[in-house]
N, C-alpha and C. Protein backbone atom coordinates (compact mmCIF):
# COMPACT_ATOMS: atom_id res chain seq x y z
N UNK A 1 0.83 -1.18 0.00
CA UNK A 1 0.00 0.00 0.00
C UNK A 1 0.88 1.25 0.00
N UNK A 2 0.50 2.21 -0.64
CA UNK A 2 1.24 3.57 -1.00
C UNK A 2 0.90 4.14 0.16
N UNK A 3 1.85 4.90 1.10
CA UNK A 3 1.29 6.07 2.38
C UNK A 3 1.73 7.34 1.93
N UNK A 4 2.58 7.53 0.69
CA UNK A 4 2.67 9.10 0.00
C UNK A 4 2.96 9.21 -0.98
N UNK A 5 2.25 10.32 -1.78
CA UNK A 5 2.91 10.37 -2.86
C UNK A 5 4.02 12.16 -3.35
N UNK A 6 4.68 11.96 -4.18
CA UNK A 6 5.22 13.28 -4.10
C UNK A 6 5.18 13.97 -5.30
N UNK A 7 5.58 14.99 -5.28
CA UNK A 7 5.54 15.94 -6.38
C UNK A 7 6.23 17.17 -6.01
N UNK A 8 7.18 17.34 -7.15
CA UNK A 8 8.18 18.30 -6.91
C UNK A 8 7.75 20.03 -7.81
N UNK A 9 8.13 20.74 -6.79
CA UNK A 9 7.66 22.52 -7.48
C UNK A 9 8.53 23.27 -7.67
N UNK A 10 8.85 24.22 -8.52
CA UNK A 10 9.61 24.87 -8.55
C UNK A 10 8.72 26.23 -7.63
N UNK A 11 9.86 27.20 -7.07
CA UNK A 11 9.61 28.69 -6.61
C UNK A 11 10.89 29.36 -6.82
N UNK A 12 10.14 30.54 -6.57
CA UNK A 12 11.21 31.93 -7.40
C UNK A 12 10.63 33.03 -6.52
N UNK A 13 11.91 34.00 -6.03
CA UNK A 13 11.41 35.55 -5.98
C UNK A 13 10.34 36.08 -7.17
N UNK A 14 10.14 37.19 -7.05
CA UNK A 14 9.26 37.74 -8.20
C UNK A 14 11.00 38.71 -8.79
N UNK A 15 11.53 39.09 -8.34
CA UNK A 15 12.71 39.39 -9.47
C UNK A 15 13.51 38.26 -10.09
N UNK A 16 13.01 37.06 -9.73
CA UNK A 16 14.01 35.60 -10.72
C UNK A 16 15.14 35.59 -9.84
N UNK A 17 15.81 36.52 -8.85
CA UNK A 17 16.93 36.68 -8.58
C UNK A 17 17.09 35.02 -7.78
N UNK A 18 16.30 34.54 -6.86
CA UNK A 18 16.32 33.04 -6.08
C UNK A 18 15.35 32.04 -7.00
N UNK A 19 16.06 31.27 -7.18
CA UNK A 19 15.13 30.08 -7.42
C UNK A 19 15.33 28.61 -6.59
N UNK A 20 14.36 27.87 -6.70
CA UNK A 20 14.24 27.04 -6.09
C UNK A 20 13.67 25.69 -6.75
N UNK A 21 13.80 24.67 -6.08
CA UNK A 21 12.62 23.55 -6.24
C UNK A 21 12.88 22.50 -5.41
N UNK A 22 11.41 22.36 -4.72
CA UNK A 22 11.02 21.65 -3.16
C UNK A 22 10.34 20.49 -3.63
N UNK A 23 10.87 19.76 -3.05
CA UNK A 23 9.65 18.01 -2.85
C UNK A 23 8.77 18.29 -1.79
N UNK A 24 7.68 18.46 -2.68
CA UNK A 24 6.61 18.09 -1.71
C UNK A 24 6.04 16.27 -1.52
N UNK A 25 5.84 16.51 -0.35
CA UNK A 25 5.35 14.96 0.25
C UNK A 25 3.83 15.28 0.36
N UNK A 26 2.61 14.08 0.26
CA UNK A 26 1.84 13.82 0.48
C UNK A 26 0.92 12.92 1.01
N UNK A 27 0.76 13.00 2.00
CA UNK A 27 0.16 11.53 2.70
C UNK A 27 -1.10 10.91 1.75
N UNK A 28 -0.62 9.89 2.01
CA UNK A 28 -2.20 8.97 1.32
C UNK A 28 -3.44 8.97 2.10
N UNK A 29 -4.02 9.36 2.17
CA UNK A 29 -5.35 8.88 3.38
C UNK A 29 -6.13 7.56 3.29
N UNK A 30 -6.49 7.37 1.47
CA UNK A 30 -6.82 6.15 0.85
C UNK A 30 -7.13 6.15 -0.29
N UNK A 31 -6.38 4.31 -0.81
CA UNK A 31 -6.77 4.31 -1.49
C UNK A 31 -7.58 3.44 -2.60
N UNK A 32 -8.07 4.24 -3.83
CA UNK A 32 -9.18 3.59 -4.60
C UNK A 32 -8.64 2.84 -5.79
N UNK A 33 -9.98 2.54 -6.58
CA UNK A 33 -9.27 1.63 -7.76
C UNK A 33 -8.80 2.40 -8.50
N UNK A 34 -8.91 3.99 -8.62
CA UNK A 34 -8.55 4.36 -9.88
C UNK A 34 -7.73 5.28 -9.13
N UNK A 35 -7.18 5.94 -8.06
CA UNK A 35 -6.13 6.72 -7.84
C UNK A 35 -6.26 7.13 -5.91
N UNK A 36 -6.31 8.24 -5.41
CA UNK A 36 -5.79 8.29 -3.90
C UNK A 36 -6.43 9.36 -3.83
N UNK A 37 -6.66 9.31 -2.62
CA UNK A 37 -7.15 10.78 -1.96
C UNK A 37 -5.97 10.94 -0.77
N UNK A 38 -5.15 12.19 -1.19
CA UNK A 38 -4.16 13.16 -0.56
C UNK A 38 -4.68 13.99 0.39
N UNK A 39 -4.24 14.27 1.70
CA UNK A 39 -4.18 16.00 2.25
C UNK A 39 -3.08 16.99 1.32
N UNK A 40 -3.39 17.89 0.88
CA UNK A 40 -2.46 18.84 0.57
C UNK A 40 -2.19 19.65 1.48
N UNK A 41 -2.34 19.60 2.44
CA UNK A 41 -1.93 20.38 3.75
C UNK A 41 -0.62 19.69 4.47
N UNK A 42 -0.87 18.63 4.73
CA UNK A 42 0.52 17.24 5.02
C UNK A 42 -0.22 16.38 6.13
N UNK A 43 -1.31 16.80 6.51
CA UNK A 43 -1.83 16.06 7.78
C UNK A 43 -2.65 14.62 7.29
N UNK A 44 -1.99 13.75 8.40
CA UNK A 44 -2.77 11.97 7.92
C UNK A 44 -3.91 11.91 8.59
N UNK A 45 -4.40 13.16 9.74
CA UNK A 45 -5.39 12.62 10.52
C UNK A 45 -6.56 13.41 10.67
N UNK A 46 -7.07 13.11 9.22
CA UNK A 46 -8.14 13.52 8.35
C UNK A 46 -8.91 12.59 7.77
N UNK A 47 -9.99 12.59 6.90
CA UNK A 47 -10.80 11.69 6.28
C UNK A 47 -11.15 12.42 4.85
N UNK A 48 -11.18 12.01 3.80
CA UNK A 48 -11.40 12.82 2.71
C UNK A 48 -12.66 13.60 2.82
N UNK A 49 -14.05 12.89 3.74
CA UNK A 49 -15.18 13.34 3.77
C UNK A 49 -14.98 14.90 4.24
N UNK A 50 -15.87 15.92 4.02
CA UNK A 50 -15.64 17.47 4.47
C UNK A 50 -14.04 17.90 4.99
N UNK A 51 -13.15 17.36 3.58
CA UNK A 51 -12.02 17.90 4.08
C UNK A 51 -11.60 19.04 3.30
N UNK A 52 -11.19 20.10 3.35
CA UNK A 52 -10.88 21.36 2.13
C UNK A 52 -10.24 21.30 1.57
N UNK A 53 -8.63 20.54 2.57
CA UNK A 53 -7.79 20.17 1.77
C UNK A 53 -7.60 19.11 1.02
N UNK A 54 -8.25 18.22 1.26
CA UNK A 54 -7.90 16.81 0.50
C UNK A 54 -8.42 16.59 -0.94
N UNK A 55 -7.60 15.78 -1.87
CA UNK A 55 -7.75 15.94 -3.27
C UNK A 55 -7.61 14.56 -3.92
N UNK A 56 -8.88 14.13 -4.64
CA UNK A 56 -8.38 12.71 -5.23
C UNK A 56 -7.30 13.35 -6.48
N UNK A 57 -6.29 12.07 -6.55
CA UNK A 57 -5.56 12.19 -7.66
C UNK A 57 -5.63 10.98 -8.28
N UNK A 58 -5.17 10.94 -9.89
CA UNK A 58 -5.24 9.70 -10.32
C UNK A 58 -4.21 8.86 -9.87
N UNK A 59 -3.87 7.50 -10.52
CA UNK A 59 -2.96 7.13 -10.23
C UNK A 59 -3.09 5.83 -11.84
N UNK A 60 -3.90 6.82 -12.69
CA UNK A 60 -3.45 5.89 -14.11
C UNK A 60 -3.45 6.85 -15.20
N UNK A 61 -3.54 8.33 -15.18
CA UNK A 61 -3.19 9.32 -16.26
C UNK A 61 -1.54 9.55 -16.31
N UNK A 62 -1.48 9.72 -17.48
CA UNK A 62 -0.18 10.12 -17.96
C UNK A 62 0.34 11.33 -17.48
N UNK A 63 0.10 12.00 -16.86
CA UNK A 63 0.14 13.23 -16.27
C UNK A 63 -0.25 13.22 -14.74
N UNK A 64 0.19 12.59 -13.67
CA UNK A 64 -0.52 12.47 -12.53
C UNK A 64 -0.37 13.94 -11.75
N UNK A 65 -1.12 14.47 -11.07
CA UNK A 65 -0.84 15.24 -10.04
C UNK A 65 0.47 14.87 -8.47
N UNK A 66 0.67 13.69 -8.62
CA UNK A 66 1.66 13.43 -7.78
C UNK A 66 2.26 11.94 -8.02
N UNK A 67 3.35 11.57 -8.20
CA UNK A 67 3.76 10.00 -8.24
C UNK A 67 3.82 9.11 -6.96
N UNK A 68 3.56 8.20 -6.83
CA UNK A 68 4.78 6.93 -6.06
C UNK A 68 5.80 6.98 -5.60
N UNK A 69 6.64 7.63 -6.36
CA UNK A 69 8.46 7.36 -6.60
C UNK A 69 8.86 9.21 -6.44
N UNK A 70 9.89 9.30 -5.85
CA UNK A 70 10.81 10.54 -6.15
C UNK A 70 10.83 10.74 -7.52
N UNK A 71 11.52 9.65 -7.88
CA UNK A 71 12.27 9.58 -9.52
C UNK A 71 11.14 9.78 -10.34
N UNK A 72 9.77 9.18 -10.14
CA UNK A 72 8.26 9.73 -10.97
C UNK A 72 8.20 11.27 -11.06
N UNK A 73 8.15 11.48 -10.07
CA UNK A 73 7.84 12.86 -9.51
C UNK A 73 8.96 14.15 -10.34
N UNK A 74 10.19 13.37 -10.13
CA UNK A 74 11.27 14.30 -10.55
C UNK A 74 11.19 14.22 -12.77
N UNK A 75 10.86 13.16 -12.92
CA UNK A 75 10.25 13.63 -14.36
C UNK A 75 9.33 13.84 -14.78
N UNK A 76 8.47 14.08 -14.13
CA UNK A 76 7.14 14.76 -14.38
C UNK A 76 7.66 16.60 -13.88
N UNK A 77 8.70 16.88 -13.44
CA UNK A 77 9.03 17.84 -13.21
C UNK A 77 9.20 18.47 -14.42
N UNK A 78 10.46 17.67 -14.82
CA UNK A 78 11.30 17.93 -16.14
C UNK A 78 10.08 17.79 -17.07
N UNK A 79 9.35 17.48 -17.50
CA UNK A 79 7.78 17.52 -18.75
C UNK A 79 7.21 18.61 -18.20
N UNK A 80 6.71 19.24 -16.72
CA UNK A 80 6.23 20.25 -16.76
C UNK A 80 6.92 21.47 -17.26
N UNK A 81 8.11 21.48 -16.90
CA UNK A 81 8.91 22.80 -17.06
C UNK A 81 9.27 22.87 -18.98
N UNK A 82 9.36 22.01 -18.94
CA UNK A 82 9.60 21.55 -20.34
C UNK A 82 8.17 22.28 -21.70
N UNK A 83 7.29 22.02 -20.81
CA UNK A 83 5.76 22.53 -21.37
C UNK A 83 6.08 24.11 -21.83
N UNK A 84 6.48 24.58 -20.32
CA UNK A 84 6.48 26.05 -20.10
C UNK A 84 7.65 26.54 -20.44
N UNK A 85 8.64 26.05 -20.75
CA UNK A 85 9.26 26.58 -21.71
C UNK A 85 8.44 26.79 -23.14
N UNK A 86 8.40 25.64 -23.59
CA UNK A 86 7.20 25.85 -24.65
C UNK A 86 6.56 27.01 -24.86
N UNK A 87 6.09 27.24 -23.98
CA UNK A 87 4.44 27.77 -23.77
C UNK A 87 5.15 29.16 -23.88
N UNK A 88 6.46 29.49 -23.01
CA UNK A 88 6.27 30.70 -23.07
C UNK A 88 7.50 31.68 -24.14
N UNK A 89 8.23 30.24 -24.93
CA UNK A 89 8.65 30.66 -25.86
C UNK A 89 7.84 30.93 -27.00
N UNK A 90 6.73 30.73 -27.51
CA UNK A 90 5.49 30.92 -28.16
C UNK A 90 5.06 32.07 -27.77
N UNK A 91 4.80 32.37 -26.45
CA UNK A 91 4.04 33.76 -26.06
C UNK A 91 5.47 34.69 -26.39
N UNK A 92 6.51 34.47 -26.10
CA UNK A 92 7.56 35.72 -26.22
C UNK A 92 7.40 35.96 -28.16
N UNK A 93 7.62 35.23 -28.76
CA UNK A 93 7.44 35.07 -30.05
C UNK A 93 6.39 35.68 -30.85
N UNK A 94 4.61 35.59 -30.09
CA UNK A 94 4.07 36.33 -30.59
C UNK A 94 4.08 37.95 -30.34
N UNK A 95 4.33 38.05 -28.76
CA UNK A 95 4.38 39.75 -28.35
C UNK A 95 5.81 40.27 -29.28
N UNK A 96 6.74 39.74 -29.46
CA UNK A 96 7.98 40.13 -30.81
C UNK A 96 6.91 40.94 -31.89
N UNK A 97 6.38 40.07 -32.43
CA UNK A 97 5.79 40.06 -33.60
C UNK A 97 4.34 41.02 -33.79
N UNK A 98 3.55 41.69 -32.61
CA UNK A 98 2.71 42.10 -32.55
C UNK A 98 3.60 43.22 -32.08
N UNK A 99 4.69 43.41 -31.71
CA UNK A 99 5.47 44.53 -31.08
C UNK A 99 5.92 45.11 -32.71
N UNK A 100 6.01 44.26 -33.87
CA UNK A 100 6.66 44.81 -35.03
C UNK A 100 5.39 45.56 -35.58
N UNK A 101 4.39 44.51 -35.69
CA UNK A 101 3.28 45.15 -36.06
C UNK A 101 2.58 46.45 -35.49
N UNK A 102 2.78 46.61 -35.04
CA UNK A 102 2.48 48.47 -34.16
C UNK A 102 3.37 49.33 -34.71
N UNK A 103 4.95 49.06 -34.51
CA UNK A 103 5.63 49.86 -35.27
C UNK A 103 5.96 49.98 -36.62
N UNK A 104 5.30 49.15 -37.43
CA UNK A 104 5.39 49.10 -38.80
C UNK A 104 3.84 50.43 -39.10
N UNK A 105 2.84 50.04 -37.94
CA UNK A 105 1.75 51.10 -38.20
C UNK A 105 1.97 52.36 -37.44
N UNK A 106 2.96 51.94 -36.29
CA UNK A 106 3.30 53.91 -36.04
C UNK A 106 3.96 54.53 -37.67
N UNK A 107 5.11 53.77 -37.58
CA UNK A 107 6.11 54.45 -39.07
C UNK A 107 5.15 55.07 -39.87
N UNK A 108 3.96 53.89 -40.44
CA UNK A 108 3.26 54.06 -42.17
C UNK A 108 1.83 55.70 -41.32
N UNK A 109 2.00 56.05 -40.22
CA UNK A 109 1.01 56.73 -39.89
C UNK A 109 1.62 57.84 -39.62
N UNK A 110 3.24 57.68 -39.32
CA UNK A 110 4.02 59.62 -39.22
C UNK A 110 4.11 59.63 -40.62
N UNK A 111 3.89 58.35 -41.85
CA UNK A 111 4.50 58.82 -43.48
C UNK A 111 3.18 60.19 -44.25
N UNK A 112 1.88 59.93 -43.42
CA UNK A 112 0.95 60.20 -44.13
C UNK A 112 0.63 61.96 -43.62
N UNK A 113 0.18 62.37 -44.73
CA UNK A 113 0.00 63.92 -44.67
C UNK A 113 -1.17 64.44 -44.48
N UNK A 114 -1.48 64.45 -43.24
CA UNK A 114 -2.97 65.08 -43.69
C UNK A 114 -3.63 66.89 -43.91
C-alpha cells in the first residue's frame, strides 16, 4: 500500500533573482481503484469526507498530479517545465511580432500627410 505520494515545485522571488525547487510529500489517506485521496496540507489525521484540503488524484493518467516514486515525480518535473518553456517561448514570439506590427503602423502613420 502507497502512504505518499510526491511531487516536486519549482519557486522563485518575483525578481528571478532566487530560485528554487522543493519536494513536496503527500500523505495517502486512501486508497481507490482508480487513484488516492491526498491532504495537501501534510496532515494523515483527516478523512477525505468534508475535508478542504484533500484531493483525489489519479494514479493511471499520464500526467498524474503526484507519483509513487521521487524519480516519478522528478520527471514529471522535467515535462512540466519543459511545457512552459514551450508555452512561453510561443508567447515571447508572438508579443515580438505584434510589437513589429504596431511599429510598422506607427512608421506608415508619421509617413501620411494630412
Amino acid at each position: 500500500m502507497i502512504t505518499e505520494l510526491y511531487r516536486y515545485k519549482g519557486w522563485g522571488a518575483d525578481d528571478y533573482t532566487k530560485v528554487s525547487v522543493n519536494l513536496t510529500t503527500y500523505p495517502v489517506l486512501k486508497e481507490t481503484k482508480g487513484g488516492y485521496w491526498i491532504n495537501r496540507s501534510g496532515s494523515k489525521n483527516v478523512t477525505p469526507i468534508n475535508c478542504t484540503t484533500c484531493k483525489w488524484v489519479s494514479n493511471t493518467k499520464c500526467h498524474k498530479f503526484a507519483y509513487e516514486t521521487k524519480e516519478g515525480a522528478m520527471t514529471n518535473f522535467l515535462c512540466r517545465k519543459n511545457m512552459q518553456i514551450r508555452i512561453v517561448k510561443a508567447q515571447l514570439s508572438q508579443a515580438k511580432e505584434e510589437r513589429r506590427i504596431i511599429r510598422d503602423m506607427i512608421e506608415k502613420s508619421k509617413k501620411v500627410v494630412i
